[in-house]
PDB file of N, CA and C in Angstrom:
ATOM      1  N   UNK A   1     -93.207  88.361   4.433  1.00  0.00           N
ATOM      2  CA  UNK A   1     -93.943  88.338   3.204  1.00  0.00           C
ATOM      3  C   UNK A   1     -92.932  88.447   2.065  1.00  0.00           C
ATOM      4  N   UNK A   2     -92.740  87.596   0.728  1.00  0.00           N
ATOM      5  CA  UNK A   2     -92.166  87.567  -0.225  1.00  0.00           C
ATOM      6  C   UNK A   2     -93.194  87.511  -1.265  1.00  0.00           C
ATOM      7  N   UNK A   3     -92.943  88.981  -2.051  1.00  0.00           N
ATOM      8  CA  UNK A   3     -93.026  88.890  -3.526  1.00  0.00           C
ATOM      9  C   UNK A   3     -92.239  89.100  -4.297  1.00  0.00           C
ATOM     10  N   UNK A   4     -92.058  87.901  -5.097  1.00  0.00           N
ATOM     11  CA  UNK A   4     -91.185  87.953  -7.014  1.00  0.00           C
ATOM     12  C   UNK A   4     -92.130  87.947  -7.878  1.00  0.00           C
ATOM     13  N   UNK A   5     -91.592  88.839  -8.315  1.00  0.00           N
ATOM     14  CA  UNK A   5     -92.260  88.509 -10.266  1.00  0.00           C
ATOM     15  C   UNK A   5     -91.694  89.221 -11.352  1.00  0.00           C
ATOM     16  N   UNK A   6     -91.556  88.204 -12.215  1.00  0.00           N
ATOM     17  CA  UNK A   6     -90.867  88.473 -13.183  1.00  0.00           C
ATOM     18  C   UNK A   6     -91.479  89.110 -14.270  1.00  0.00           C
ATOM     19  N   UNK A   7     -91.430  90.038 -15.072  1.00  0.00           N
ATOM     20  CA  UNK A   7     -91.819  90.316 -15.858  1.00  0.00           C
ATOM     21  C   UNK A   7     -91.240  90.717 -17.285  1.00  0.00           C
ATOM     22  N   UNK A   8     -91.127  90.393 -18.161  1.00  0.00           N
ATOM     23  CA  UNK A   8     -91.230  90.480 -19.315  1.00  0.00           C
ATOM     24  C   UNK A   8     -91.134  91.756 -20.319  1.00  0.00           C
ATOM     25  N   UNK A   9     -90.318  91.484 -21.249  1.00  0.00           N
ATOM     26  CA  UNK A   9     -90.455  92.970 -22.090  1.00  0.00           C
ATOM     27  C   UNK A   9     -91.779  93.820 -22.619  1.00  0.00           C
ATOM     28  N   UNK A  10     -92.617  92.864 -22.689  1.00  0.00           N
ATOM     29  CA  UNK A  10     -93.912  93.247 -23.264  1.00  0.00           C
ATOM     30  C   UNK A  10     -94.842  93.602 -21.736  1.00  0.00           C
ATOM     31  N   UNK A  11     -94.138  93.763 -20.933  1.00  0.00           N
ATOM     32  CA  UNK A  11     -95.121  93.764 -19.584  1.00  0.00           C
ATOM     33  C   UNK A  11     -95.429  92.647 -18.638  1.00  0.00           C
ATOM     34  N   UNK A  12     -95.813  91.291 -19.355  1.00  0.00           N
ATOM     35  CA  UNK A  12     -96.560  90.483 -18.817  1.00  0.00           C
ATOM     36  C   UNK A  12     -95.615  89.611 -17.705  1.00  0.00           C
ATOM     37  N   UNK A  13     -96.087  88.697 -17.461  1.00  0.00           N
ATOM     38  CA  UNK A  13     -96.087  88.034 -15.730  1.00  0.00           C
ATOM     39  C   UNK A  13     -95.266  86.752 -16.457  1.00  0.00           C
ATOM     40  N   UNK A  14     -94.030  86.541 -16.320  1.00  0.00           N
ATOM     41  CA  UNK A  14     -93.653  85.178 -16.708  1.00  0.00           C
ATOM     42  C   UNK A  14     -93.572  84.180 -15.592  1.00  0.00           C
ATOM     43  N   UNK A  15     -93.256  84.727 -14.278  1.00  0.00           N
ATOM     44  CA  UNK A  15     -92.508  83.835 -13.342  1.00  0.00           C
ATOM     45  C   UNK A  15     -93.376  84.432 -12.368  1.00  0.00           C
ATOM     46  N   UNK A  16     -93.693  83.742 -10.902  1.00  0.00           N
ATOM     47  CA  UNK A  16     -93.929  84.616  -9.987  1.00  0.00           C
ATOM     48  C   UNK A  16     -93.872  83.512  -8.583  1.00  0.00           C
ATOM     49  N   UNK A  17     -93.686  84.301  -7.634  1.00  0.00           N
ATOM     50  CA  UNK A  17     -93.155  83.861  -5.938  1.00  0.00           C
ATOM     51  C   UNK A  17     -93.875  84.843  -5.168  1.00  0.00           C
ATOM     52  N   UNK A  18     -95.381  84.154  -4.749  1.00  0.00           N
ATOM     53  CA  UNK A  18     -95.790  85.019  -3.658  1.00  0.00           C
ATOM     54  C   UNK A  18     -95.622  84.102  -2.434  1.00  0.00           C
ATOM     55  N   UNK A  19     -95.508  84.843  -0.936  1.00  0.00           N
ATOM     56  CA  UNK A  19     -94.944  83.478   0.487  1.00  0.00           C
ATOM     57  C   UNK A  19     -95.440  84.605   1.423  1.00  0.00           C
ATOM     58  N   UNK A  20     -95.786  83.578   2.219  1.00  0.00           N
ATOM     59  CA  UNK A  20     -96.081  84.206   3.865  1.00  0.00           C
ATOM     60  C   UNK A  20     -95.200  83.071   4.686  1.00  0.00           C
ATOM     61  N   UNK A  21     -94.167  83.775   4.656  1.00  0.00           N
ATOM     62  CA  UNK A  21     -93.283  83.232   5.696  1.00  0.00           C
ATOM     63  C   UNK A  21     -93.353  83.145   7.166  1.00  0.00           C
ATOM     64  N   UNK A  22     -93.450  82.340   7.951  1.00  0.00           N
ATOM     65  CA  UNK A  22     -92.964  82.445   9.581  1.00  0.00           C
ATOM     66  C   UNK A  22     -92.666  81.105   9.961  1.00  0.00           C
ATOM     67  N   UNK A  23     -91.680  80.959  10.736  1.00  0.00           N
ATOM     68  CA  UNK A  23     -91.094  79.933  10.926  1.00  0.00           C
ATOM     69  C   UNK A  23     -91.405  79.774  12.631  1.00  0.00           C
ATOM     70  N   UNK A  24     -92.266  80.992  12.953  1.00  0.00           N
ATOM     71  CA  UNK A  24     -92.662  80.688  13.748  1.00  0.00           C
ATOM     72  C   UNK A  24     -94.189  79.521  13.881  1.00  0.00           C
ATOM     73  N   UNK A  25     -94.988  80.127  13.246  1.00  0.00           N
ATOM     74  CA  UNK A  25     -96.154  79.348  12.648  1.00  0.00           C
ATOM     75  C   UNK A  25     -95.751  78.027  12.053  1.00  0.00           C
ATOM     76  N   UNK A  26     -94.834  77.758  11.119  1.00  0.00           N
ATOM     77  CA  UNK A  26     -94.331  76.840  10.476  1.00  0.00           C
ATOM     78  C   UNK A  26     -93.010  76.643  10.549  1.00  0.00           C
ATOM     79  N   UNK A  27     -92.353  75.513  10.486  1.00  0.00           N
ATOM     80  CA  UNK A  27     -90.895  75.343  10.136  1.00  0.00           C
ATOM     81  C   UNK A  27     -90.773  74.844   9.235  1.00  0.00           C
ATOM     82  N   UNK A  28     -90.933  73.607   8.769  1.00  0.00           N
ATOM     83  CA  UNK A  28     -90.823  73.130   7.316  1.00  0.00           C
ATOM     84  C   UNK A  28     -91.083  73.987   6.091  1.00  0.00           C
ATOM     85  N   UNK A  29     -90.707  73.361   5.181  1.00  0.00           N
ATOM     86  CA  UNK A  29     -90.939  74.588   3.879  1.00  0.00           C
ATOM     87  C   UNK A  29     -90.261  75.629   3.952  1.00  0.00           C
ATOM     88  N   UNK A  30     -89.000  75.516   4.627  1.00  0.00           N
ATOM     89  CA  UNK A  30     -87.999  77.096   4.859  1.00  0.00           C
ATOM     90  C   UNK A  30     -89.157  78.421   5.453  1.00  0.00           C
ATOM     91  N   UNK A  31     -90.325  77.606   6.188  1.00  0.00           N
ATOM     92  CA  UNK A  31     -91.003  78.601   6.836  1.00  0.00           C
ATOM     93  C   UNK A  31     -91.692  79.435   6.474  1.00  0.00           C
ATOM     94  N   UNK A  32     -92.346  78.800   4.981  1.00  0.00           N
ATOM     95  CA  UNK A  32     -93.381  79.028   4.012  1.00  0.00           C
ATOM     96  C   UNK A  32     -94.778  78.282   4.634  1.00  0.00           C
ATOM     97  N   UNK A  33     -95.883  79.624   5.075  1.00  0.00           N
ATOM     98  CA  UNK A  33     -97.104  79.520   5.876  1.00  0.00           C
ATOM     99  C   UNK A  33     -97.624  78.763   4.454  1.00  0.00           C
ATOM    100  N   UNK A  34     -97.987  80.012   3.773  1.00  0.00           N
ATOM    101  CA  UNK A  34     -99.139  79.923   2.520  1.00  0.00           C
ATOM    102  C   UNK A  34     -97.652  80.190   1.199  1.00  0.00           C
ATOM    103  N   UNK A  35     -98.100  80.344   0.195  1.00  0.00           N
ATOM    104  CA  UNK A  35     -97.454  80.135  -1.092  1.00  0.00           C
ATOM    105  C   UNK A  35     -98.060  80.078  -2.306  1.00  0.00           C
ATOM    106  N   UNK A  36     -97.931  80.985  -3.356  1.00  0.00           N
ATOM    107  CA  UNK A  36     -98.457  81.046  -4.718  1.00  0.00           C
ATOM    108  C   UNK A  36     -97.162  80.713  -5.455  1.00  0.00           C
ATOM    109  N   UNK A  37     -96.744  79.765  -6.649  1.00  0.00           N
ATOM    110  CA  UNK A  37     -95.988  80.056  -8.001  1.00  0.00           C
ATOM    111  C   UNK A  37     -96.103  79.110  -8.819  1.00  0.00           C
ATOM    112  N   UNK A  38     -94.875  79.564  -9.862  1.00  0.00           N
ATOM    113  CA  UNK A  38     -95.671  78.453 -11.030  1.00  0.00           C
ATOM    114  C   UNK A  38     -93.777  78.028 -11.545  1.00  0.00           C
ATOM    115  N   UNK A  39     -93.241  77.308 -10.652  1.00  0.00           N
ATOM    116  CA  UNK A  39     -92.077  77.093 -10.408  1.00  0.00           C
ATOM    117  C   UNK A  39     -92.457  75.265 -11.248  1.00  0.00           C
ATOM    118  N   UNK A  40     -91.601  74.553 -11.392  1.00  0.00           N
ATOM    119  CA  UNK A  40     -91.704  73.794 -11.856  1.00  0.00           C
ATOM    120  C   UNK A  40     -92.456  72.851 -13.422  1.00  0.00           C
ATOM    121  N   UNK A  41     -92.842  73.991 -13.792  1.00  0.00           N
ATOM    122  CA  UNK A  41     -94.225  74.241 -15.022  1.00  0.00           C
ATOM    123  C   UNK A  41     -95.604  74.122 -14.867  1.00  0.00           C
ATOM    124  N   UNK A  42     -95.735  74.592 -13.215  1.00  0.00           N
ATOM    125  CA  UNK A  42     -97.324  74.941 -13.019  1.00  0.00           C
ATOM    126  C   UNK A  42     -97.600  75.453 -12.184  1.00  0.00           C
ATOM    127  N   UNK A  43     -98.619  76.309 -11.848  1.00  0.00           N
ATOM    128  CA  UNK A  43     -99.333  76.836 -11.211  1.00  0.00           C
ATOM    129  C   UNK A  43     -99.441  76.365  -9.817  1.00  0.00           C
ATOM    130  N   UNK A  44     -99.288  77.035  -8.856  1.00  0.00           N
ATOM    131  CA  UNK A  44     -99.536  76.071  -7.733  1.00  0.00           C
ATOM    132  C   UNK A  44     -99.395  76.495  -6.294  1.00  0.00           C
ATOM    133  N   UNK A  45     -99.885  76.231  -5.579  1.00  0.00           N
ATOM    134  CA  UNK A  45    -100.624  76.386  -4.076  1.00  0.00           C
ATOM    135  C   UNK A  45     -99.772  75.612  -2.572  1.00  0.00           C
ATOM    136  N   UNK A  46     -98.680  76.344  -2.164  1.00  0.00           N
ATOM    137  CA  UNK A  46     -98.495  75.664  -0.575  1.00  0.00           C
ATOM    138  C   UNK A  46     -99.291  76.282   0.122  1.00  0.00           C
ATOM    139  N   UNK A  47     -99.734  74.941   1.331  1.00  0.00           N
ATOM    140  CA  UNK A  47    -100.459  75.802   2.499  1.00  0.00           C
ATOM    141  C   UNK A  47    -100.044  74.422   3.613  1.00  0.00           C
ATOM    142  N   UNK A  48     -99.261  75.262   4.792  1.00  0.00           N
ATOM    143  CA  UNK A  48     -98.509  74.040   5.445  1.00  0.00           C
ATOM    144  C   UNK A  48     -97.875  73.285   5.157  1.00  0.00           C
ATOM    145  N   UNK A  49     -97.231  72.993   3.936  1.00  0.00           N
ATOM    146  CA  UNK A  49     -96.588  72.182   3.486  1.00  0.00           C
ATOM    147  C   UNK A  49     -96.632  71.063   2.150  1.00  0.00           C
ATOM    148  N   UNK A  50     -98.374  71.125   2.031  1.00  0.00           N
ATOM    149  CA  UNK A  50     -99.252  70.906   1.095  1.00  0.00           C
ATOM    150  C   UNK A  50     -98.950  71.054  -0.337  1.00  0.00           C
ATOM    151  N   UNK A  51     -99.007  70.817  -1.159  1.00  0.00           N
ATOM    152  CA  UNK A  51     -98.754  71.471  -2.117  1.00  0.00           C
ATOM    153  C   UNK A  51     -99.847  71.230  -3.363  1.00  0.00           C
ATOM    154  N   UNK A  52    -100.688  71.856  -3.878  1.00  0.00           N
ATOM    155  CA  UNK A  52    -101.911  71.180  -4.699  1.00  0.00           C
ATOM    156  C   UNK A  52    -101.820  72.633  -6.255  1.00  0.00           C
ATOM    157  N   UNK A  53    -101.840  72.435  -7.405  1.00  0.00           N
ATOM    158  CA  UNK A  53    -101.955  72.656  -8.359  1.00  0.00           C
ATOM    159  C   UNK A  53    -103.445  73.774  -8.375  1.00  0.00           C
ATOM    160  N   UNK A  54    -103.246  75.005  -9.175  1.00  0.00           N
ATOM    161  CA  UNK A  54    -104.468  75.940  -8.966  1.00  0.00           C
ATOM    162  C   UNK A  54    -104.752  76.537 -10.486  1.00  0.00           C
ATOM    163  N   UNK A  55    -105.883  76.785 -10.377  1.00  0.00           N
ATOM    164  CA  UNK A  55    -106.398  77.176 -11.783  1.00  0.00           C
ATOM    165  C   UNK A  55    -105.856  78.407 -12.525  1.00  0.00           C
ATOM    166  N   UNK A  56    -105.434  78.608 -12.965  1.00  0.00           N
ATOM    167  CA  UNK A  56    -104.452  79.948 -13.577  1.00  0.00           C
ATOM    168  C   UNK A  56    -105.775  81.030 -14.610  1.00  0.00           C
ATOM    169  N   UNK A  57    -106.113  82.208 -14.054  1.00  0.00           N
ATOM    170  CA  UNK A  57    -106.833  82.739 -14.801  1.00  0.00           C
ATOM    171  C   UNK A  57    -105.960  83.991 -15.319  1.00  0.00           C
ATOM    172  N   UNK A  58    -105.419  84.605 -14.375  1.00  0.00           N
ATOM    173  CA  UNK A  58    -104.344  85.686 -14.133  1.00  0.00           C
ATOM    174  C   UNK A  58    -103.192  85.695 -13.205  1.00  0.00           C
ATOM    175  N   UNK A  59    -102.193  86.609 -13.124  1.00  0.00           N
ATOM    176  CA  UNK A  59    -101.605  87.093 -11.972  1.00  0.00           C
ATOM    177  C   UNK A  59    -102.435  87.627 -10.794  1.00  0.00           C
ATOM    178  N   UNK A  60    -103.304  88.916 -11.471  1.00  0.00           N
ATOM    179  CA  UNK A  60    -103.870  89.372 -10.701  1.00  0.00           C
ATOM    180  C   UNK A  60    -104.776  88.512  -9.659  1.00  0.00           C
ATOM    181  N   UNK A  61    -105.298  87.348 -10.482  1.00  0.00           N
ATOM    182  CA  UNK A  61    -106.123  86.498  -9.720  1.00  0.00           C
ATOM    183  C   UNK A  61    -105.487  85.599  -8.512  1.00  0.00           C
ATOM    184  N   UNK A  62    -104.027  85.473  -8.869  1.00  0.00           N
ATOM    185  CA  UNK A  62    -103.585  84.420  -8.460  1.00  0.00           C
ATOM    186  C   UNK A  62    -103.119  85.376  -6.650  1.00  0.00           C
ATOM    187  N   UNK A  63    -103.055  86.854  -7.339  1.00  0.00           N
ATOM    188  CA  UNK A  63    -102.663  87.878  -6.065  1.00  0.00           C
ATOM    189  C   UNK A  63    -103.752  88.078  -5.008  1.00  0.00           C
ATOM    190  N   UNK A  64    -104.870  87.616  -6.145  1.00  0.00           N
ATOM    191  CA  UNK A  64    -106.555  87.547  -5.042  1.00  0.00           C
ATOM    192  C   UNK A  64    -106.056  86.108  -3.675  1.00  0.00           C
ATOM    193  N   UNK A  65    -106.434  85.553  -4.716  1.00  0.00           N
ATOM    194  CA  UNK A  65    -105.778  84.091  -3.674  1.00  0.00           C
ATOM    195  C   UNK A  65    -105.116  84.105  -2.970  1.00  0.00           C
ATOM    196  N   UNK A  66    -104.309  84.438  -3.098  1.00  0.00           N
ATOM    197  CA  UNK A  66    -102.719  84.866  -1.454  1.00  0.00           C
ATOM    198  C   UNK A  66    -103.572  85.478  -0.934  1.00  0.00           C
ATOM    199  N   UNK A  67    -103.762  86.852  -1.138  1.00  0.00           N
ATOM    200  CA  UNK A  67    -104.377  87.900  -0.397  1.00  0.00           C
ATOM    201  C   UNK A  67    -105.514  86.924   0.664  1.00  0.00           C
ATOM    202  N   UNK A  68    -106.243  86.465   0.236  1.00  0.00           N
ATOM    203  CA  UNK A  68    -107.335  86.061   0.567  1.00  0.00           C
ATOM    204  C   UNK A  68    -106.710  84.753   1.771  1.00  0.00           C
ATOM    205  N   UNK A  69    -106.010  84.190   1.000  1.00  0.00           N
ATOM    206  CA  UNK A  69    -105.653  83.173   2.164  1.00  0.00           C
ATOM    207  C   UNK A  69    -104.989  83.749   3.361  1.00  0.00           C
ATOM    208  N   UNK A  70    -103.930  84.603   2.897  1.00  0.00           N
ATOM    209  CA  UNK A  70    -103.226  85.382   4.257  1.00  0.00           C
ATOM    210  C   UNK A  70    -104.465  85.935   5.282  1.00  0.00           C
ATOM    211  N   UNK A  71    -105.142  86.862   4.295  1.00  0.00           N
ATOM    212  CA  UNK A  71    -105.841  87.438   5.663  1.00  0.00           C
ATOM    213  C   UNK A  71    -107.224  86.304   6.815  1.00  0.00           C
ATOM    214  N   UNK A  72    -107.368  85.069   5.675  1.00  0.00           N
ATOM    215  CA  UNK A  72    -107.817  84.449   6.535  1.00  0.00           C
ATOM    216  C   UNK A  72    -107.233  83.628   7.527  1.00  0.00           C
ATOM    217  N   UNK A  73    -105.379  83.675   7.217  1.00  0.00           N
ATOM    218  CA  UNK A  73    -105.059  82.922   8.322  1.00  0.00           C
ATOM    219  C   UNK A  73    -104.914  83.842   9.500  1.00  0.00           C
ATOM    220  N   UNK A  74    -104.452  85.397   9.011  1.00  0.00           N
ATOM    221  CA  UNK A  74    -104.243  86.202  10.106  1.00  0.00           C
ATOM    222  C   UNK A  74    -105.911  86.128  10.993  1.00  0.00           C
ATOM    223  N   UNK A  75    -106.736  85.911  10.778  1.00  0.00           N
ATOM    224  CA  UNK A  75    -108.121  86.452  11.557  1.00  0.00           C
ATOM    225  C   UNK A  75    -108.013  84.694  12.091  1.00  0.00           C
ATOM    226  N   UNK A  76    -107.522  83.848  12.305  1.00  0.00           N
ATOM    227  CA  UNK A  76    -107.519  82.772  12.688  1.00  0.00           C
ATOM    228  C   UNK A  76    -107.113  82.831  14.136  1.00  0.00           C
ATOM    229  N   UNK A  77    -108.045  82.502  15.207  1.00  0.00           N
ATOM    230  CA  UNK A  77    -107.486  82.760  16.478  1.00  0.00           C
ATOM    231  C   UNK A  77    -106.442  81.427  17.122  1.00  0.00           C
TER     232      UNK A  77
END
């Protein structure tokens, strides 16, 4: 599991790198399962290798989303 985030003098969220790594599950993507950041000037979503653009409401929201995807891949038999 990798979290970055950058933050800012005033507090706030400039940069951020959330990853569920296994290279066992995955190899490509340096072995990035799932993936949140906003690397390139947007917002945005790996899953397998995928890569699709996501609605930016918050950090916090964007920490819902990982969260949410991880634990649904972990309950994945």
């Amino acid at each position: 599991m990798r979290r970055e985030v950058w933050v800012n003098e005033r507090g706030r969220v400039t940069r951020y790198n959330l990853a569920y790594i296994n290279h066992n599950i995955y190899q490509r993507d340096n072995g990035r399962v799932i993936g949140y950041d906003n690397a390139h000037g947007y917002h945005h979503r790996h899953y397998f290798g995928n890569v699709e653009a996501v609605g930016f409401v918050s950090f916090e929201d964007i920490e819902d989303q990982f969260t949410r995807d991880w634990s649904a891949l972990r309950h994945t038999p």
